[in-house]
PDB file of N, CA and C in Angstrom:
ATOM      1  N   UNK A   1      -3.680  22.461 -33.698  1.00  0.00           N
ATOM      2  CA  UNK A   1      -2.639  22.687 -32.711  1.00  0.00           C
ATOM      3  C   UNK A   1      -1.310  22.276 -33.338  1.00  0.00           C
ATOM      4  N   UNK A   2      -0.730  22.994 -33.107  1.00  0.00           N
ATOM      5  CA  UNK A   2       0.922  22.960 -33.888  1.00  0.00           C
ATOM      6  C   UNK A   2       1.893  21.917 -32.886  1.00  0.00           C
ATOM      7  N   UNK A   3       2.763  21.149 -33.899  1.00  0.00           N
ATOM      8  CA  UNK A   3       3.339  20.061 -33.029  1.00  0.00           C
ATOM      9  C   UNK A   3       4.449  20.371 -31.715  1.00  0.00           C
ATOM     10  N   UNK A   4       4.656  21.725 -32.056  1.00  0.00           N
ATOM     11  CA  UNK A   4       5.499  22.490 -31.373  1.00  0.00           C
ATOM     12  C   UNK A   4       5.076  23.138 -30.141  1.00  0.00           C
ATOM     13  N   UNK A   5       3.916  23.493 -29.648  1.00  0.00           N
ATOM     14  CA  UNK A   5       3.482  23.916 -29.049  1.00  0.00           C
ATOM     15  C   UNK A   5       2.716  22.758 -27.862  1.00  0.00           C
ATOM     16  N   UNK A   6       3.481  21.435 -28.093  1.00  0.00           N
ATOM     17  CA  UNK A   6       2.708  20.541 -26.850  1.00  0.00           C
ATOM     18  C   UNK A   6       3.525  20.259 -25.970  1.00  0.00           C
ATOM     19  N   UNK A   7       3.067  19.847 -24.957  1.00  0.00           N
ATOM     20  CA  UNK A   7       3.859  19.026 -23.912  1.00  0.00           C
ATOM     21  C   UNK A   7       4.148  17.998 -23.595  1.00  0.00           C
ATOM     22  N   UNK A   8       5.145  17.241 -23.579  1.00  0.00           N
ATOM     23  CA  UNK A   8       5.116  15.197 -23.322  1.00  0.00           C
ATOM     24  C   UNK A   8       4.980  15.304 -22.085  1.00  0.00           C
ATOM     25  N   UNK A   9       4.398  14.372 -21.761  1.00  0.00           N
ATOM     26  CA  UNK A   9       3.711  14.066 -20.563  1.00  0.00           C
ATOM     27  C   UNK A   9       3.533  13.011 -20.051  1.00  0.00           C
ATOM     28  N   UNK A  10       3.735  12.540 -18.915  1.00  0.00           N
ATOM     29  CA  UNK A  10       4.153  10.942 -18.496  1.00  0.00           C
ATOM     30  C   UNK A  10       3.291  10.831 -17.191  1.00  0.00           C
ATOM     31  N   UNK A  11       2.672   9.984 -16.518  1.00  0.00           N
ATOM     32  CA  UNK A  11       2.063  10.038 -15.623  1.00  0.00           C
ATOM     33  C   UNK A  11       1.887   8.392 -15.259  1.00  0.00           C
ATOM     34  N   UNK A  12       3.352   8.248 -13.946  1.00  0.00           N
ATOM     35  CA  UNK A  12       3.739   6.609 -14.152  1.00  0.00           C
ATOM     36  C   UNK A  12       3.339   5.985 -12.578  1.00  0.00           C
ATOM     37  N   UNK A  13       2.970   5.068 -12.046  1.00  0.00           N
ATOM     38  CA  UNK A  13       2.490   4.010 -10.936  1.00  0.00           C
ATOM     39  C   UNK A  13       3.800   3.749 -10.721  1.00  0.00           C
ATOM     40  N   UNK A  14       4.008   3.091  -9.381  1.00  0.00           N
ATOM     41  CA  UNK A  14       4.675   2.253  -9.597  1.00  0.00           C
ATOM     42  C   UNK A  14       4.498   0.586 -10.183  1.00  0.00           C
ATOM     43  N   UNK A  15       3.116   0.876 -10.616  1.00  0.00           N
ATOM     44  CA  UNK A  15       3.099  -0.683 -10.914  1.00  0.00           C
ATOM     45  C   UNK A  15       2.980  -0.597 -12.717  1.00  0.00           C
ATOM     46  N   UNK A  16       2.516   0.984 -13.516  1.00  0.00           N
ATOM     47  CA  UNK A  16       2.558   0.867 -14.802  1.00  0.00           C
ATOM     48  C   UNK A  16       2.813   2.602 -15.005  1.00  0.00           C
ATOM     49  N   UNK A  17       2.692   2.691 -16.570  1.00  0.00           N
ATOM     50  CA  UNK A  17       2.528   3.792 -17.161  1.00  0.00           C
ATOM     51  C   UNK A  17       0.786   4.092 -17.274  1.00  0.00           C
ATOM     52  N   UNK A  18       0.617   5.236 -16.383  1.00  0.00           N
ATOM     53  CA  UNK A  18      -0.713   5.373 -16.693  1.00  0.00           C
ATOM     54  C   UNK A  18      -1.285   6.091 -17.647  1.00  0.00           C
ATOM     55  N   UNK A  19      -0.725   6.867 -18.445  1.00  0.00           N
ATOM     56  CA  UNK A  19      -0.146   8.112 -19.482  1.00  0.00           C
ATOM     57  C   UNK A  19       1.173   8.278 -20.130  1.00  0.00           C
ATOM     58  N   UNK A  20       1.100   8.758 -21.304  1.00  0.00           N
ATOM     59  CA  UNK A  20       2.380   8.668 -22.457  1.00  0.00           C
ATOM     60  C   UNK A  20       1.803   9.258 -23.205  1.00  0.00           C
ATOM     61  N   UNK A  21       1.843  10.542 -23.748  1.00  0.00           N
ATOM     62  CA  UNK A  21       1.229  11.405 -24.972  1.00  0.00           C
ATOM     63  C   UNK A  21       1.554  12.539 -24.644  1.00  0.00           C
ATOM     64  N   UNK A  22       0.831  13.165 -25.559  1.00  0.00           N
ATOM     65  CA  UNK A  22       1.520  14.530 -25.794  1.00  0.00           C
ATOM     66  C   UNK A  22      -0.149  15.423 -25.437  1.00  0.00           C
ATOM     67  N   UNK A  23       0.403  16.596 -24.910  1.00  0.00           N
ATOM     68  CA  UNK A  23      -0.615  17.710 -24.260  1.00  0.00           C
ATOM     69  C   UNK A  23      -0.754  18.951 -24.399  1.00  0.00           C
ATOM     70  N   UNK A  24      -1.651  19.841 -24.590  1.00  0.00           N
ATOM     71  CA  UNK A  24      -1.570  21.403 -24.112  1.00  0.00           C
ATOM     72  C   UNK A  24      -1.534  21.890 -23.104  1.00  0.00           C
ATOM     73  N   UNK A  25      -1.847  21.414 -22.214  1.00  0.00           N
ATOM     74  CA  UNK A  25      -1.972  21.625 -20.459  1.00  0.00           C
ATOM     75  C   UNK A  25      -2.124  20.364 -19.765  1.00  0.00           C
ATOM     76  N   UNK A  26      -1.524  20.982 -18.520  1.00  0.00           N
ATOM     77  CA  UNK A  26      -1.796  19.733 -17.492  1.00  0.00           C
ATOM     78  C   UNK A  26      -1.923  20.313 -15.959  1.00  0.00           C
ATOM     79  N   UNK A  27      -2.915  20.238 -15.290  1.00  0.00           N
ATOM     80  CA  UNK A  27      -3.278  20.716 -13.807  1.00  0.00           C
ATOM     81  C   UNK A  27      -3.115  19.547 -13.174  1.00  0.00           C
ATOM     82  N   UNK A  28      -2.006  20.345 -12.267  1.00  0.00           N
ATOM     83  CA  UNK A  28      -1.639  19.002 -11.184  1.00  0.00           C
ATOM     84  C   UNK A  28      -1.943  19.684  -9.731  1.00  0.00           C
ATOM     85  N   UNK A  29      -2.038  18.272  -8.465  1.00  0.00           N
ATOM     86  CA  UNK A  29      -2.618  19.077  -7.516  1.00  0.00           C
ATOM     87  C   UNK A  29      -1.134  19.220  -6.373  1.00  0.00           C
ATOM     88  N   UNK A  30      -0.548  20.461  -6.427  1.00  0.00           N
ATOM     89  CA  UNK A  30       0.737  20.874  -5.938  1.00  0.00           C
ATOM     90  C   UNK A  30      -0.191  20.543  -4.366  1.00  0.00           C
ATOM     91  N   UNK A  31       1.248  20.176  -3.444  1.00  0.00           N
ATOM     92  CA  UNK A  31       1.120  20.310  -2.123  1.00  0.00           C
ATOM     93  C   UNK A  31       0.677  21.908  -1.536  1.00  0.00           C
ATOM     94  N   UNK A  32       0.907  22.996  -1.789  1.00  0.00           N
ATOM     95  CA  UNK A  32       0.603  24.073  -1.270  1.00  0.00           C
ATOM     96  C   UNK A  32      -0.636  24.389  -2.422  1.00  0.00           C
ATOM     97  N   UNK A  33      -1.111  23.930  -3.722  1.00  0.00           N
ATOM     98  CA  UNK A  33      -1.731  24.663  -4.392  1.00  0.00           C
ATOM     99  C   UNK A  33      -1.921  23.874  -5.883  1.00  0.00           C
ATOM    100  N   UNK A  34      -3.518  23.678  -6.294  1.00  0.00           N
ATOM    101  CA  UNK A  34      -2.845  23.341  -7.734  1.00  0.00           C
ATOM    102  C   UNK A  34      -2.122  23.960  -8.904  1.00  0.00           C
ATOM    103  N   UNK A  35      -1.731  24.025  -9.575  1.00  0.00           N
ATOM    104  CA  UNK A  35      -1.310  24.429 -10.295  1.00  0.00           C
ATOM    105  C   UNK A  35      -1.475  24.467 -12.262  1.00  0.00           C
ATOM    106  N   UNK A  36      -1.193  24.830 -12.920  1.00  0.00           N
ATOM    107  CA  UNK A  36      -1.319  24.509 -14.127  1.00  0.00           C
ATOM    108  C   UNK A  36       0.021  24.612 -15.040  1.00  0.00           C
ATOM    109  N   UNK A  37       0.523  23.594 -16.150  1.00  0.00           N
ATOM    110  CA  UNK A  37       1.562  23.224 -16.904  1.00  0.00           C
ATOM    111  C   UNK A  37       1.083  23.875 -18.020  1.00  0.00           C
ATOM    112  N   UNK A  38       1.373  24.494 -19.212  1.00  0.00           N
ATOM    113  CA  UNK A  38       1.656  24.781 -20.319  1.00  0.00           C
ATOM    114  C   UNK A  38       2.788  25.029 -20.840  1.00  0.00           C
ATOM    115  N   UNK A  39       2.531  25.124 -22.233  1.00  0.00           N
ATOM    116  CA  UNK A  39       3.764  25.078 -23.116  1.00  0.00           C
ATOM    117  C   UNK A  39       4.919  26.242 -22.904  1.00  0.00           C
ATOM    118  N   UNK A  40       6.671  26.035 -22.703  1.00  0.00           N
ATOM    119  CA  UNK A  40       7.566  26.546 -21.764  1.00  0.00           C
ATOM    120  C   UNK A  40       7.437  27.412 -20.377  1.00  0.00           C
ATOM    121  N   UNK A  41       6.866  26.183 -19.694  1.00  0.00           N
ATOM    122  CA  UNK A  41       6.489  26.776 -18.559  1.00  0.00           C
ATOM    123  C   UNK A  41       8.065  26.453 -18.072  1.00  0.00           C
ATOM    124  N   UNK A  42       8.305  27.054 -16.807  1.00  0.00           N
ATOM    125  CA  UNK A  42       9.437  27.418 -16.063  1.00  0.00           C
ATOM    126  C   UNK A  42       9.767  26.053 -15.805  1.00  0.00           C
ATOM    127  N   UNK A  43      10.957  25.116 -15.494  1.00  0.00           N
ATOM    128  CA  UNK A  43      11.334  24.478 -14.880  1.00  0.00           C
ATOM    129  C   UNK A  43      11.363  24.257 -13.344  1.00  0.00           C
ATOM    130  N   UNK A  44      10.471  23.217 -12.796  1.00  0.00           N
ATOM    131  CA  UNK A  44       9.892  22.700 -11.969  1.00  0.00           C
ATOM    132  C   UNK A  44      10.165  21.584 -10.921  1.00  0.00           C
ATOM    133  N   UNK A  45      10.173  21.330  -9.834  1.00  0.00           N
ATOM    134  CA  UNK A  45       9.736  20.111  -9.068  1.00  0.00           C
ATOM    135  C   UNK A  45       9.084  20.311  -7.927  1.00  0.00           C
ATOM    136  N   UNK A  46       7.881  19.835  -8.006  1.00  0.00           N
ATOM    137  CA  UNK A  46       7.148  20.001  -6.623  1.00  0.00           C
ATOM    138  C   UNK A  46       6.191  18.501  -6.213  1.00  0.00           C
ATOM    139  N   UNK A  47       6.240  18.403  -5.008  1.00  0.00           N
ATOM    140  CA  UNK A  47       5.593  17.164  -4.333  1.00  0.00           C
ATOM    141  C   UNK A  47       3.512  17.536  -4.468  1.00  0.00           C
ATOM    142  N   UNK A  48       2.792  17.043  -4.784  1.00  0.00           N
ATOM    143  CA  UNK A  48       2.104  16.466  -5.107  1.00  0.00           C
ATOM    144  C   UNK A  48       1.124  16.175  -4.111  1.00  0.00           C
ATOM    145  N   UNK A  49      -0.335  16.517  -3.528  1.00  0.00           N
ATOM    146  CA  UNK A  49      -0.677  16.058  -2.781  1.00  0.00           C
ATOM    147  C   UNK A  49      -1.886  14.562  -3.693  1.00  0.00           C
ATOM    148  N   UNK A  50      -2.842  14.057  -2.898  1.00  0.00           N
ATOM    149  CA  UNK A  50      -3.659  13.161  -3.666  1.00  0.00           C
ATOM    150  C   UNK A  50      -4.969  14.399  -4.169  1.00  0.00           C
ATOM    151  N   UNK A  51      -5.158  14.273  -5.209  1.00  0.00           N
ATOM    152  CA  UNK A  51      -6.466  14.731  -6.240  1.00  0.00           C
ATOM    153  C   UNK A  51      -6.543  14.338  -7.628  1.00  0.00           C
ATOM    154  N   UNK A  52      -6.554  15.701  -8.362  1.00  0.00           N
ATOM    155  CA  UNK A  52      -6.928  15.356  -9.416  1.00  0.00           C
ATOM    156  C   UNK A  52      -5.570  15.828 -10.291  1.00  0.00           C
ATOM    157  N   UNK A  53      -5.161  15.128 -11.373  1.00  0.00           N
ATOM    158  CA  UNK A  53      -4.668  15.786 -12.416  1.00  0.00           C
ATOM    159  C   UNK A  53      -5.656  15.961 -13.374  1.00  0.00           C
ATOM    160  N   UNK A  54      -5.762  17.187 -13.799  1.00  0.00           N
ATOM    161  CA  UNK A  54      -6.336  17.662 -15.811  1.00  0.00           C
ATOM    162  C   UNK A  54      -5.617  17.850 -16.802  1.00  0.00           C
ATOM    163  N   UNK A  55      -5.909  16.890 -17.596  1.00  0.00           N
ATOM    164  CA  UNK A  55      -5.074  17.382 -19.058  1.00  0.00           C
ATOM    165  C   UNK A  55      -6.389  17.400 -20.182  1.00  0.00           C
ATOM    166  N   UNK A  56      -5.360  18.794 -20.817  1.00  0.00           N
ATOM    167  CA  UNK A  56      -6.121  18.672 -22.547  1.00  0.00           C
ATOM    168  C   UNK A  56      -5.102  18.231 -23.407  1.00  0.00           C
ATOM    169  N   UNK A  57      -5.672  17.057 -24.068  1.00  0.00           N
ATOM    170  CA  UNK A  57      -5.032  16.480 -24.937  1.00  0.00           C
ATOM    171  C   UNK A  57      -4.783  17.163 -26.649  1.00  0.00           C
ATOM    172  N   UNK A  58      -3.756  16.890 -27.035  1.00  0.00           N
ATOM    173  CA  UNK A  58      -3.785  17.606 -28.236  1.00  0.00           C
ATOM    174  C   UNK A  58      -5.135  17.540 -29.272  1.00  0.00           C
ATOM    175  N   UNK A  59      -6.253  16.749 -29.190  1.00  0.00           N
ATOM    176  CA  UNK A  59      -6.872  16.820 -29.810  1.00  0.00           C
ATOM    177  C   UNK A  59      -7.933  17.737 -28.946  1.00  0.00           C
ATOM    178  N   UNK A  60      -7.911  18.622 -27.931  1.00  0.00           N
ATOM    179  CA  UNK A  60      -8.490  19.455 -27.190  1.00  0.00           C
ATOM    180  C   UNK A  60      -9.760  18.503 -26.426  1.00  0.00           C
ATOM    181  N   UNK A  61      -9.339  17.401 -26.096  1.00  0.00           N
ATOM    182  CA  UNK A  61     -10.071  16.310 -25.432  1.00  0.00           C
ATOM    183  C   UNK A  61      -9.545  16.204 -23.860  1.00  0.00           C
ATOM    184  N   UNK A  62     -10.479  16.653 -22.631  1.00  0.00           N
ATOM    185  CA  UNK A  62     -10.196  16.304 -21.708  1.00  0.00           C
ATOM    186  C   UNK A  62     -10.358  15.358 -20.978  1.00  0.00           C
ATOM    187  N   UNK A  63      -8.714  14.929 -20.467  1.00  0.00           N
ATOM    188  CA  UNK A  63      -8.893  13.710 -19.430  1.00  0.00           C
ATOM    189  C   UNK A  63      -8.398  14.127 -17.988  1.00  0.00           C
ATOM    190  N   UNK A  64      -8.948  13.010 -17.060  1.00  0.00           N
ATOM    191  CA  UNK A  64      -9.264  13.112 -15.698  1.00  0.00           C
ATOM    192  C   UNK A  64      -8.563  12.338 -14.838  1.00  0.00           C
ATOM    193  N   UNK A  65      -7.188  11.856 -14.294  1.00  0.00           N
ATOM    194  CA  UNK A  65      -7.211  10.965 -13.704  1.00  0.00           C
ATOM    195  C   UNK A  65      -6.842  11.431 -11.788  1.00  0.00           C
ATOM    196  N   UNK A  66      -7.916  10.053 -11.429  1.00  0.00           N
ATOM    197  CA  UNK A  66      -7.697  10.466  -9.676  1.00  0.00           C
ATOM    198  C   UNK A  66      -6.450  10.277  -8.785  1.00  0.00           C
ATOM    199  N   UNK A  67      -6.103  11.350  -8.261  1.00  0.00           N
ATOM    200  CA  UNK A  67      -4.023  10.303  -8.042  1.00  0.00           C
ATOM    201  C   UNK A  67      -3.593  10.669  -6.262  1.00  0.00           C
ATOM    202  N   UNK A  68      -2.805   9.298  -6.212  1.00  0.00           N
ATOM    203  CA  UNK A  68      -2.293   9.302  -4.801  1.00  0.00           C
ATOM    204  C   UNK A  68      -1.298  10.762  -4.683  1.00  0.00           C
ATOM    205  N   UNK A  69      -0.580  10.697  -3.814  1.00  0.00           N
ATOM    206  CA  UNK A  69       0.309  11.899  -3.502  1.00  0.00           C
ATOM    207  C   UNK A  69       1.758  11.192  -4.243  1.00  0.00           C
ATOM    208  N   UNK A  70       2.635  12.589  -4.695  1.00  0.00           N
ATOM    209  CA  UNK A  70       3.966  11.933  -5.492  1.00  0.00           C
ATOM    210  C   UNK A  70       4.577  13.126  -5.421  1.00  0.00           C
ATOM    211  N   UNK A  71       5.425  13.220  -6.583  1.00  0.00           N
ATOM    212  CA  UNK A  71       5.418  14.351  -6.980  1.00  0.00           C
ATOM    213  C   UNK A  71       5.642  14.398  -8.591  1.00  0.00           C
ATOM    214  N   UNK A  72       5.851  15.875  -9.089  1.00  0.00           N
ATOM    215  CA  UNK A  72       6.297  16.287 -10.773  1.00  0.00           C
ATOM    216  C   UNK A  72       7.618  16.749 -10.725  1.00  0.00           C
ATOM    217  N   UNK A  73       7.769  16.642 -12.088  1.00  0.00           N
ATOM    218  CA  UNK A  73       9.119  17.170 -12.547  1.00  0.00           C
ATOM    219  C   UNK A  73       8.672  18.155 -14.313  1.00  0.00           C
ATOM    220  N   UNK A  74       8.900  19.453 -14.301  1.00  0.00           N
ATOM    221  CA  UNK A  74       8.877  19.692 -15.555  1.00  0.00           C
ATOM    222  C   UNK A  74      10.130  20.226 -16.251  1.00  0.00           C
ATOM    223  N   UNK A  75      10.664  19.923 -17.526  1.00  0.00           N
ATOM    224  CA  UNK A  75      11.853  20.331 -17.465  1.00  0.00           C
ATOM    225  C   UNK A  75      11.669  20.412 -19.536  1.00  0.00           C
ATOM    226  N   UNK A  76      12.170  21.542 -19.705  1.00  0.00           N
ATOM    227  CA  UNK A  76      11.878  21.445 -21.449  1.00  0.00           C
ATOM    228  C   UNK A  76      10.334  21.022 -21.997  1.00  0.00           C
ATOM    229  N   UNK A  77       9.866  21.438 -21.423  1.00  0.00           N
ATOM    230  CA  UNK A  77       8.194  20.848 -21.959  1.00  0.00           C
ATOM    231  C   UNK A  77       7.992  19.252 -22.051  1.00  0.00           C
ATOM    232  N   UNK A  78       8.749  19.085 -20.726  1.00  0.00           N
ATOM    233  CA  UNK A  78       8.460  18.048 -20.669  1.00  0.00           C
ATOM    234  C   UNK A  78       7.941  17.227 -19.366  1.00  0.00           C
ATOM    235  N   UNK A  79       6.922  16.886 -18.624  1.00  0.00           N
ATOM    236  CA  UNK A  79       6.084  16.736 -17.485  1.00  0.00           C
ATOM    237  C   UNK A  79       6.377  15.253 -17.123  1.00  0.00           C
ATOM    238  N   UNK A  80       6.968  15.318 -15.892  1.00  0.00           N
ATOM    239  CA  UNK A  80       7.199  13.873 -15.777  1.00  0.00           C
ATOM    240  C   UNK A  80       6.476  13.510 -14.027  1.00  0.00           C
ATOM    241  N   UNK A  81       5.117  12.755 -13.930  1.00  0.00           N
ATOM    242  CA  UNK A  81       4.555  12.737 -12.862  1.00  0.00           C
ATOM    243  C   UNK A  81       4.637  11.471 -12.247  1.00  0.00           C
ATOM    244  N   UNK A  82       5.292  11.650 -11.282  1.00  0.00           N
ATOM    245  CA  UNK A  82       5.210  10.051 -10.193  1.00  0.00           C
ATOM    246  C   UNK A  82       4.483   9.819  -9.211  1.00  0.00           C
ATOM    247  N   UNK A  83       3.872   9.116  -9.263  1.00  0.00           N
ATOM    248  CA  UNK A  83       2.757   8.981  -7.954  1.00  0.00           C
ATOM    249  C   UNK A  83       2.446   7.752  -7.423  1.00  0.00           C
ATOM    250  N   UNK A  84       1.630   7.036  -6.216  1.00  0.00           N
ATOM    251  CA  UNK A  84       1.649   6.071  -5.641  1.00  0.00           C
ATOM    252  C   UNK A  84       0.483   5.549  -6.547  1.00  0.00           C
ATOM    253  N   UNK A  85      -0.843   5.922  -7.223  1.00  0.00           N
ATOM    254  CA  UNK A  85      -1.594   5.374  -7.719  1.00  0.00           C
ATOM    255  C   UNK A  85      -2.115   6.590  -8.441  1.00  0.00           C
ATOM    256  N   UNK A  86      -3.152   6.080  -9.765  1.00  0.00           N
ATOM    257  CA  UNK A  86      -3.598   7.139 -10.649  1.00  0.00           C
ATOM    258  C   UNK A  86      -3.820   6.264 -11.457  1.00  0.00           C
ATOM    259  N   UNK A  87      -5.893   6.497 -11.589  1.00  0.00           N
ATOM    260  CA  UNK A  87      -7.099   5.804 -12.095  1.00  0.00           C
ATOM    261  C   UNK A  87      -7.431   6.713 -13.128  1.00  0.00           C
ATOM    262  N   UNK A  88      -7.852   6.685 -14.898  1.00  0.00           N
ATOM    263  CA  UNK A  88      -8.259   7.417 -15.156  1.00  0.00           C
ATOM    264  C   UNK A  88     -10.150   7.623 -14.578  1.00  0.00           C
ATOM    265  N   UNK A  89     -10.564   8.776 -15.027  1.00  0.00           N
ATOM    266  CA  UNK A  89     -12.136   9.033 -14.020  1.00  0.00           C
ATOM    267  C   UNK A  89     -12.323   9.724 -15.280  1.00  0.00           C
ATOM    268  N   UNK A  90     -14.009   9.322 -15.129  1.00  0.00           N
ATOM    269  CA  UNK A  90     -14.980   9.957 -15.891  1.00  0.00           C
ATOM    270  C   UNK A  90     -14.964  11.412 -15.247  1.00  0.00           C
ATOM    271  N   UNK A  91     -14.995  12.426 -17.342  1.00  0.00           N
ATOM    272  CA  UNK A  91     -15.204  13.836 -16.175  1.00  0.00           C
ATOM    273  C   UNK A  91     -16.450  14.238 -14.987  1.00  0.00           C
ATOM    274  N   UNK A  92     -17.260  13.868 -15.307  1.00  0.00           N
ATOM    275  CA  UNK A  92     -18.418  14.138 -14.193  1.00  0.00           C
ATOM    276  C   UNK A  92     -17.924  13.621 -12.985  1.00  0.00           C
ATOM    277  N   UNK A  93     -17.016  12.726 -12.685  1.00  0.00           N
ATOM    278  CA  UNK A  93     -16.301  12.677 -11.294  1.00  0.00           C
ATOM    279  C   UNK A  93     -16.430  14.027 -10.594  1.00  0.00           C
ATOM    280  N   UNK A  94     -15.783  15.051 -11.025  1.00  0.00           N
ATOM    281  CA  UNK A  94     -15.399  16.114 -10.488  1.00  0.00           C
ATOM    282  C   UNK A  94     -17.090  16.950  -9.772  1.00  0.00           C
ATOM    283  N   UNK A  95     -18.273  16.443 -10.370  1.00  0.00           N
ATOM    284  CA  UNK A  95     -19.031  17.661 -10.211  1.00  0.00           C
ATOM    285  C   UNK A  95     -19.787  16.883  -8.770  1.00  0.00           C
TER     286      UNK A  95
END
């Protein structure tokens, strides 16, 4: 994966940083709908209900974390997620 082609990605508590790295995608769970982030996606802000975010990490490794309601911001390939809480979860959570 080319260094150019990722996304920074932030995914902060108010009590820490729960995420800081860089990504190929990121599925967040939009208030009307989830959605999915990739590389120059449109410039963004939408509120956030509680689920799941997905990211693939640049090493094409997926992570899982479970999150209160917030919202995102994407702006230049760059994903900036605020939320009330967000645990990372084993993937089998989901099934």
């Amino acid at each position: 994966m080319t260094e150019n082609k990722l996304l920074d990605v932030e995914i902060i508590t108010p009590e820490k940083v729960v995420f800081k790295d860089k990504a190929v995608s990121v599925t967040v769970p939009g208030t009307k709908s989830s959605f999915q982030i990739l590389f120059n996606h449109a410039p963004i802000v939408s509120t956030l209900t509680s689920g799941w975010i997905k990211l693939v990490d640049q090493k094409n490794k997926q992570q899982l974390f479970k999150t209160a309601k917030g919202f995102t911001e994407v702006s230049k390939n760059k994903v900036s997620i605020l939320v009330e809480s967000a645990e990372e979860q084993n993937l089998s959570a989901l099934n």
